[in-house]
Every structure is written in structure tokens, then in C-alpha cells.
PDB file of N, CA and C in Angstrom:
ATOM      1  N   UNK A   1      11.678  22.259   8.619  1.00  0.00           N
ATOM      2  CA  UNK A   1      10.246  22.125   8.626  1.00  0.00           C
ATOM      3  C   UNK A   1       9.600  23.345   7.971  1.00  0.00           C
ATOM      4  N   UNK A   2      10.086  24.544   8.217  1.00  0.00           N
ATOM      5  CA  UNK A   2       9.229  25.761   7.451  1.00  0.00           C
ATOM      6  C   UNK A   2       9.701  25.471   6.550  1.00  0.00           C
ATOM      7  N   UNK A   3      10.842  25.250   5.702  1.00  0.00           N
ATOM      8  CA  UNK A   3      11.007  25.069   4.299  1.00  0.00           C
ATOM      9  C   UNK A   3      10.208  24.038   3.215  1.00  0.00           C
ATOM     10  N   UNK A   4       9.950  23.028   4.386  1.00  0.00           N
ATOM     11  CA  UNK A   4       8.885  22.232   3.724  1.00  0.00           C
ATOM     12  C   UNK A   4       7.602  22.999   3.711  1.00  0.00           C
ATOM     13  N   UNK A   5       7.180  23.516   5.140  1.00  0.00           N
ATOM     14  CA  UNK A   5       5.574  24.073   5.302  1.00  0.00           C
ATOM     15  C   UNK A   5       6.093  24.680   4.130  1.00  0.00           C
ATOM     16  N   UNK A   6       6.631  25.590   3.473  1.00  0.00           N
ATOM     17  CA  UNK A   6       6.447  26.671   2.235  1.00  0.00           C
ATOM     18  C   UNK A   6       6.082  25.964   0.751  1.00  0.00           C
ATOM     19  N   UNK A   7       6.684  25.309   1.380  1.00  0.00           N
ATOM     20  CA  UNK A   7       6.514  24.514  -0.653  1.00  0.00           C
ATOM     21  C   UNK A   7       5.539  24.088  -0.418  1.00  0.00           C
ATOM     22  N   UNK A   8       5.054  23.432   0.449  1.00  0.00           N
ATOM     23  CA  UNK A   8       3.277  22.627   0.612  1.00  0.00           C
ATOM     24  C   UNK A   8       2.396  23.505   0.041  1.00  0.00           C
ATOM     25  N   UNK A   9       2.675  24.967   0.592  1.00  0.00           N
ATOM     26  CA  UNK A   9       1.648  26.116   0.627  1.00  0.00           C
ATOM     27  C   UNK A   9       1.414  26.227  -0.846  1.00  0.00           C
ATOM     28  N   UNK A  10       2.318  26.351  -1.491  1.00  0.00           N
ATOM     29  CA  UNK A  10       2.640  26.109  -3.547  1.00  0.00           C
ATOM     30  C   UNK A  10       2.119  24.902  -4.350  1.00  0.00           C
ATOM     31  N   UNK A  11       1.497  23.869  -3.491  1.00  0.00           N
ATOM     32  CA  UNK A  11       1.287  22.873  -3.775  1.00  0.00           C
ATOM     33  C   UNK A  11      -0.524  22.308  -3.701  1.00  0.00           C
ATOM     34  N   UNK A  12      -0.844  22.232  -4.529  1.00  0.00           N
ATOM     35  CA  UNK A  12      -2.167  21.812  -4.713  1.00  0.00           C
ATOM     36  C   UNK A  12      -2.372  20.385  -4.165  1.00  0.00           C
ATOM     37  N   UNK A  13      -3.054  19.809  -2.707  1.00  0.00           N
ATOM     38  CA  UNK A  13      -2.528  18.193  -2.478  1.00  0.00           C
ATOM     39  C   UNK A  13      -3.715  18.383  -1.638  1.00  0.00           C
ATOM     40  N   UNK A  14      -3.673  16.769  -1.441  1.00  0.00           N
ATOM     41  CA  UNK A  14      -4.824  16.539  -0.360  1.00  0.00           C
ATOM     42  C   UNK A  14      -4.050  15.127   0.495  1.00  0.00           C
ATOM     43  N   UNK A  15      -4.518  15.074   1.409  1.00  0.00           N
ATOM     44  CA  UNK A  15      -4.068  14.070   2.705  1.00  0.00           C
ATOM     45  C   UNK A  15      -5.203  13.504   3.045  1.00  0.00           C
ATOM     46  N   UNK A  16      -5.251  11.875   3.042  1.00  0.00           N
ATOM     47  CA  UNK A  16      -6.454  11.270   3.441  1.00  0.00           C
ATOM     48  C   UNK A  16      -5.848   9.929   3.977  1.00  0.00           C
ATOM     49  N   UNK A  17      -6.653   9.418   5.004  1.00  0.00           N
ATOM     50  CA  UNK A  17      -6.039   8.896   5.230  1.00  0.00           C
ATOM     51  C   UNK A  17      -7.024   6.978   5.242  1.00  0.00           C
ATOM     52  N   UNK A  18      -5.780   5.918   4.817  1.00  0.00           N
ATOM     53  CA  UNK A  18      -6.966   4.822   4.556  1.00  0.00           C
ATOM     54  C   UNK A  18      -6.492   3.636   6.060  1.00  0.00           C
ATOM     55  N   UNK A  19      -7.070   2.861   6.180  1.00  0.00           N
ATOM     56  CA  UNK A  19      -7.107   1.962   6.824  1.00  0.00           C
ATOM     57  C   UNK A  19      -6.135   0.768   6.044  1.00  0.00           C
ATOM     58  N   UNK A  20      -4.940   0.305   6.629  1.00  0.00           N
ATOM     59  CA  UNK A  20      -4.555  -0.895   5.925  1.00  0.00           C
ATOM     60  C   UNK A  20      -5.314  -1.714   5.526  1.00  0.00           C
ATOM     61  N   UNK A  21      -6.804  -1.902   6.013  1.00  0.00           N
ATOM     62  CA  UNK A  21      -7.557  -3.376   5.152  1.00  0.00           C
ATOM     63  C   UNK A  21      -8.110  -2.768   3.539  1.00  0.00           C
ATOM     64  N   UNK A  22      -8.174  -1.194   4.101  1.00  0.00           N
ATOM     65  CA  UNK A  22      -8.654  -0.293   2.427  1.00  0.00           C
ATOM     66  C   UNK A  22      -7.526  -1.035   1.272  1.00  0.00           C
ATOM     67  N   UNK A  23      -6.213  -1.059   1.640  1.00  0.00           N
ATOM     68  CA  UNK A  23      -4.893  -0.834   0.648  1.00  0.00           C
ATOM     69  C   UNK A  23      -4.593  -2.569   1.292  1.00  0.00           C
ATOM     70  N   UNK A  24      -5.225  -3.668   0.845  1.00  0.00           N
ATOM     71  CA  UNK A  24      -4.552  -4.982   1.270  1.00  0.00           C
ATOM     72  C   UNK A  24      -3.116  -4.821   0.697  1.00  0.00           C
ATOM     73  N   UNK A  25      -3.356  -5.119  -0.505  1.00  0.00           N
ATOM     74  CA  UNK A  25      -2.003  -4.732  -1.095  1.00  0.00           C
ATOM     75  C   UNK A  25      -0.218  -4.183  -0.446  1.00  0.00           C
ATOM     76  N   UNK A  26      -0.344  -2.728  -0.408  1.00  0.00           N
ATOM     77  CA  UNK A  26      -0.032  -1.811   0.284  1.00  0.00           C
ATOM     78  C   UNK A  26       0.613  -2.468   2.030  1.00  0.00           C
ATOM     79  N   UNK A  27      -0.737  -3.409   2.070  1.00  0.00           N
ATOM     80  CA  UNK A  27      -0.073  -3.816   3.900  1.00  0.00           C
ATOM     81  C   UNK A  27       0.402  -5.053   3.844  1.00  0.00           C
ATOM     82  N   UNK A  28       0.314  -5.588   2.768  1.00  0.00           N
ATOM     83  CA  UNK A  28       1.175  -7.151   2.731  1.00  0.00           C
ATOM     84  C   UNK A  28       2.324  -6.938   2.428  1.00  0.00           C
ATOM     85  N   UNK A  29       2.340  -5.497   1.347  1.00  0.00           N
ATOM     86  CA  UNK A  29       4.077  -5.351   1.190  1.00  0.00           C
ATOM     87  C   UNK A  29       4.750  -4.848   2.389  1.00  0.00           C
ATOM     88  N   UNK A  30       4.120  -4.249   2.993  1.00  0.00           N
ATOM     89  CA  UNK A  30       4.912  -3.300   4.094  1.00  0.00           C
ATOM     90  C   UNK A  30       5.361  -4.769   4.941  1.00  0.00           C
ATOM     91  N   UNK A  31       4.253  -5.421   5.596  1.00  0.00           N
ATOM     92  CA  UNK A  31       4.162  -6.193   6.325  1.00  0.00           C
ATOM     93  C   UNK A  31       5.667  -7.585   5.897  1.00  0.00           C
ATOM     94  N   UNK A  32       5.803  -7.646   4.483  1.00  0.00           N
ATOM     95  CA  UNK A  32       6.862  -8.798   4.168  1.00  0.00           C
ATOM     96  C   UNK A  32       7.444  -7.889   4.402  1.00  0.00           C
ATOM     97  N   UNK A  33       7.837  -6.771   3.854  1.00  0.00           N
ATOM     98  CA  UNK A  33       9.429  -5.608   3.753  1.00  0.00           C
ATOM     99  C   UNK A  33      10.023  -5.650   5.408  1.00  0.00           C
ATOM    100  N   UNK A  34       8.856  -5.396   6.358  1.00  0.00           N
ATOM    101  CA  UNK A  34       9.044  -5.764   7.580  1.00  0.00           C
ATOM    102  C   UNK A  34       9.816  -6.807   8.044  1.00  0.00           C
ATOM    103  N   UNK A  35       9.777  -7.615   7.300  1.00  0.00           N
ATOM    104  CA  UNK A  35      10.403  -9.739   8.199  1.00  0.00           C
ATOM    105  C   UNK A  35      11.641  -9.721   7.175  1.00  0.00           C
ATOM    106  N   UNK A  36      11.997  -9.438   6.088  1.00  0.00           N
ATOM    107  CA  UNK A  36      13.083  -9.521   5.187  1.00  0.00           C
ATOM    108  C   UNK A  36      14.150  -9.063   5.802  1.00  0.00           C
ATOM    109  N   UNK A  37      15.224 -10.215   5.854  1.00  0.00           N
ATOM    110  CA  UNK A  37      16.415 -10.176   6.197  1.00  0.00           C
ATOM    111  C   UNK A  37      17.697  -9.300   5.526  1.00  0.00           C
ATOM    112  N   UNK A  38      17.320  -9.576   4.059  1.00  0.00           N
ATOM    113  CA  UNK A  38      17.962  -9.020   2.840  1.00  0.00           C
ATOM    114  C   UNK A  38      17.517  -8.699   1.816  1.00  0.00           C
ATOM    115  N   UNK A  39      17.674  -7.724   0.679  1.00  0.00           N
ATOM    116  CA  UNK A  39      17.168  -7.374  -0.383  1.00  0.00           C
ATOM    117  C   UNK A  39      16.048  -8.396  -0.989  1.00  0.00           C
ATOM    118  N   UNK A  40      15.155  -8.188  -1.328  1.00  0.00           N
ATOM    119  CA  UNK A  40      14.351  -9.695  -2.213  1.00  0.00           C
ATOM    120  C   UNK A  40      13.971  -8.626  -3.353  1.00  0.00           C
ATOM    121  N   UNK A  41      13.668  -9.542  -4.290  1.00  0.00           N
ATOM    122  CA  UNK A  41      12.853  -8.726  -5.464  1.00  0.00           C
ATOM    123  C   UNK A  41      11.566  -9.684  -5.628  1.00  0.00           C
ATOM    124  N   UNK A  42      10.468  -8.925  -6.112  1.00  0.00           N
ATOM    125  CA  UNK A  42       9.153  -9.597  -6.001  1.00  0.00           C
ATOM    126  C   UNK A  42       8.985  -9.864  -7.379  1.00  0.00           C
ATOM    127  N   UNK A  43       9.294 -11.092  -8.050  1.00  0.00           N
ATOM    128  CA  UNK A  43       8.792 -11.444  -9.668  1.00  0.00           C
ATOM    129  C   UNK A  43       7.116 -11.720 -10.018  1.00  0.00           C
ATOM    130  N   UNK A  44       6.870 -10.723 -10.617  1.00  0.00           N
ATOM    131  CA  UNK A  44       5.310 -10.992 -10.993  1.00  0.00           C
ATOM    132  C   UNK A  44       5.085 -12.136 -11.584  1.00  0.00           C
ATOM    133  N   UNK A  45       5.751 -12.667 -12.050  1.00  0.00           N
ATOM    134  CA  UNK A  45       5.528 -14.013 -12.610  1.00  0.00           C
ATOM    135  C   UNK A  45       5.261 -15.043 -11.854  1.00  0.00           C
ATOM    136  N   UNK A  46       6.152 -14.991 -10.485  1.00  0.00           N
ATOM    137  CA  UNK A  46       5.902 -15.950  -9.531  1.00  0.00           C
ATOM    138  C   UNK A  46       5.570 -15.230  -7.790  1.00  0.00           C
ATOM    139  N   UNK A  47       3.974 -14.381  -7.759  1.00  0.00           N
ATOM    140  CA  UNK A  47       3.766 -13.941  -7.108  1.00  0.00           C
ATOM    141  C   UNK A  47       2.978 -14.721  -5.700  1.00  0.00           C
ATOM    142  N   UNK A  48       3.089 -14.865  -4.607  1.00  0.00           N
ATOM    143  CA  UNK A  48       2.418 -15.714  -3.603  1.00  0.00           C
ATOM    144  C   UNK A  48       0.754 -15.478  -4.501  1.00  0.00           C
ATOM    145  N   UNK A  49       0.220 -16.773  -3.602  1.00  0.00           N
ATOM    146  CA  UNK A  49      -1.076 -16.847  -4.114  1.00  0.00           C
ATOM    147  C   UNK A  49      -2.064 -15.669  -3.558  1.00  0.00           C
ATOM    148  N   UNK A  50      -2.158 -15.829  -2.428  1.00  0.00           N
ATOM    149  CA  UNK A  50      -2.927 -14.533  -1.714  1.00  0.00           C
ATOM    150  C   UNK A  50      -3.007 -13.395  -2.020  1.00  0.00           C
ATOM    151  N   UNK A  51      -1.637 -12.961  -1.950  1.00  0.00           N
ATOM    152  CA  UNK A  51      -0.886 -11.551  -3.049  1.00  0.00           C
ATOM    153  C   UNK A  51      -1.966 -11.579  -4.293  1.00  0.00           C
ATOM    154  N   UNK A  52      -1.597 -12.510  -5.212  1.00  0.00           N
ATOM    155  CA  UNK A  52      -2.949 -12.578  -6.342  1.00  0.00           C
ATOM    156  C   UNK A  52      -3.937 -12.031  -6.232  1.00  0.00           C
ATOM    157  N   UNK A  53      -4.441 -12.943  -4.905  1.00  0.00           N
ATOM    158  CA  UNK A  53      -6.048 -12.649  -4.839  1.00  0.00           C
ATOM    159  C   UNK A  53      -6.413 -10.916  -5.040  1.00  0.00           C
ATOM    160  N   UNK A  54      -5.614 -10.930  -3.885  1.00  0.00           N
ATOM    161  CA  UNK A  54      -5.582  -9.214  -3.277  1.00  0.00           C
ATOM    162  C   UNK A  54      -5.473  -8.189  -3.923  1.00  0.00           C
ATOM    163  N   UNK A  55      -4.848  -8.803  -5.535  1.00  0.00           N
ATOM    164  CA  UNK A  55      -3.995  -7.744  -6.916  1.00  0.00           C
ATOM    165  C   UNK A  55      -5.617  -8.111  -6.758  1.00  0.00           C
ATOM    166  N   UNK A  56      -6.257  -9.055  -7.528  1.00  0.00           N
ATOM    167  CA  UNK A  56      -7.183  -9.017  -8.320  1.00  0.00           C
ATOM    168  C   UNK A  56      -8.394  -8.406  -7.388  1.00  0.00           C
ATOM    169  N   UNK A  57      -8.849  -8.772  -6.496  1.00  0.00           N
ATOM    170  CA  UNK A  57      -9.822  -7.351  -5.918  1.00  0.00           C
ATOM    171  C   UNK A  57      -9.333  -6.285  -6.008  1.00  0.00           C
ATOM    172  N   UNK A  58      -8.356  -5.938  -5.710  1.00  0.00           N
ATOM    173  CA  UNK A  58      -8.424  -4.242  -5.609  1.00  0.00           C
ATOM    174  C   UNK A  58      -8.434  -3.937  -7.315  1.00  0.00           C
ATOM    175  N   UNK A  59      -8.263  -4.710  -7.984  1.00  0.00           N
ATOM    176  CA  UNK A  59      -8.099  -4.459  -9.866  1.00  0.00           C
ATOM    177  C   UNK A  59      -9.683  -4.050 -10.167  1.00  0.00           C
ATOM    178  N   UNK A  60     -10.116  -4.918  -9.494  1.00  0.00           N
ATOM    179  CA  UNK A  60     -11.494  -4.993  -9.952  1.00  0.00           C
ATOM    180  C   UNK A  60     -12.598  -3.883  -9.153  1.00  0.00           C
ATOM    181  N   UNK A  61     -11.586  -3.152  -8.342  1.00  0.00           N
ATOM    182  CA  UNK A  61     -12.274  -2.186  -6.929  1.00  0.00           C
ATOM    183  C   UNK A  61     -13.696  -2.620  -6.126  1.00  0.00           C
ATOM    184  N   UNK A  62     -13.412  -3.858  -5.453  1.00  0.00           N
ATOM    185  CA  UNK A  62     -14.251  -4.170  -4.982  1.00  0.00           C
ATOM    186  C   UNK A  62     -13.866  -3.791  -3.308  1.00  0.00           C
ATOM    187  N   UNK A  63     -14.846  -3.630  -2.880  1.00  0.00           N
ATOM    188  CA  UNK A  63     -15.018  -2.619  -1.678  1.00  0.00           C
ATOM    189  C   UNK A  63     -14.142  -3.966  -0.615  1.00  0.00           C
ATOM    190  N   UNK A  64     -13.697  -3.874   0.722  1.00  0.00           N
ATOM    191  CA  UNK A  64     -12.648  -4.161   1.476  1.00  0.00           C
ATOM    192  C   UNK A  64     -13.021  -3.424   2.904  1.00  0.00           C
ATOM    193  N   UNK A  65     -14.151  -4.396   3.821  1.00  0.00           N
ATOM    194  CA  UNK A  65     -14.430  -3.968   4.958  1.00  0.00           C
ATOM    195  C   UNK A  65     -13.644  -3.629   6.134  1.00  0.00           C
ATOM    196  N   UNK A  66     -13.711  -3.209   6.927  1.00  0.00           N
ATOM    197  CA  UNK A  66     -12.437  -3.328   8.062  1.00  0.00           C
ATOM    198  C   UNK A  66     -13.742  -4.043   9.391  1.00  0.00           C
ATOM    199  N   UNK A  67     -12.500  -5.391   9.627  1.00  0.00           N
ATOM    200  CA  UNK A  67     -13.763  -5.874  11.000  1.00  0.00           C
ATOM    201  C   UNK A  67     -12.655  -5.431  12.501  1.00  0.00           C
ATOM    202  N   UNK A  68     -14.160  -5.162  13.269  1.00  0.00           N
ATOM    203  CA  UNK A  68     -13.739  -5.442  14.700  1.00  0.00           C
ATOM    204  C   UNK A  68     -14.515  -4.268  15.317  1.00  0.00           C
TER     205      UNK A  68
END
């Protein structure tokens, strides 16, 4: 751990932190990587539909509320 704290100290970075509904993206992959039994590979060519959607808002950076 100090060997890490040292190099951080050398390191110009910032830590922020988002809400999974910020990064849809980001939490659908985690969320499949989660249930996968075995290796899968994700072909962009034949991506779930939703997945789509979700590429294409965040492409377009449209804002992504968090409810509750």
C-alpha cells in the first residue's frame, strides 16, 4: 500500500465518483459480466437492442437522471 500511496503522490489524477445510471453503459456490462457462465465476446455488429439505445445516448451526451 505505501508503494502504491508513493507513485499516486507522482501522479497528476483525480477520483470522482458516478452513479451507475450516469455510466448506463458501464452497468449493463458489469451487470451481464456478472450472470456469464463462460467467456462471451460482445460483436458490435450484433449488439442487444437496449445496449444500442444506451450506446446512442451516452454518444450523443444526453443527461441520465438517477430516480428514487
Amino acid at each position: 500500500m505505501r508503494k502504491i500511496r508513493d507513485i499516486l503522490l507522482t501522479l497528476n489524477f483525480r477520483i470522482s465518483h458516478i452513479y451507475r445510471e450516469g455510466n448506463m453503459c458501464a452497468d449493463w456490462l458489469a451487470r451481464k459480466g456478472a450472470h456469464l457462465v463462460e467467456y462471451e465476446e460482445i460483436d458490435i455488429l450484433n449488439l442487444d437492442i437496449s445496449f444500442k439505445g444506451m450506446i446512442l445516448v451516452d454518444k450523443v451526451a444526453l443527461p441520465n437522471f438517477r430516480h428514487g
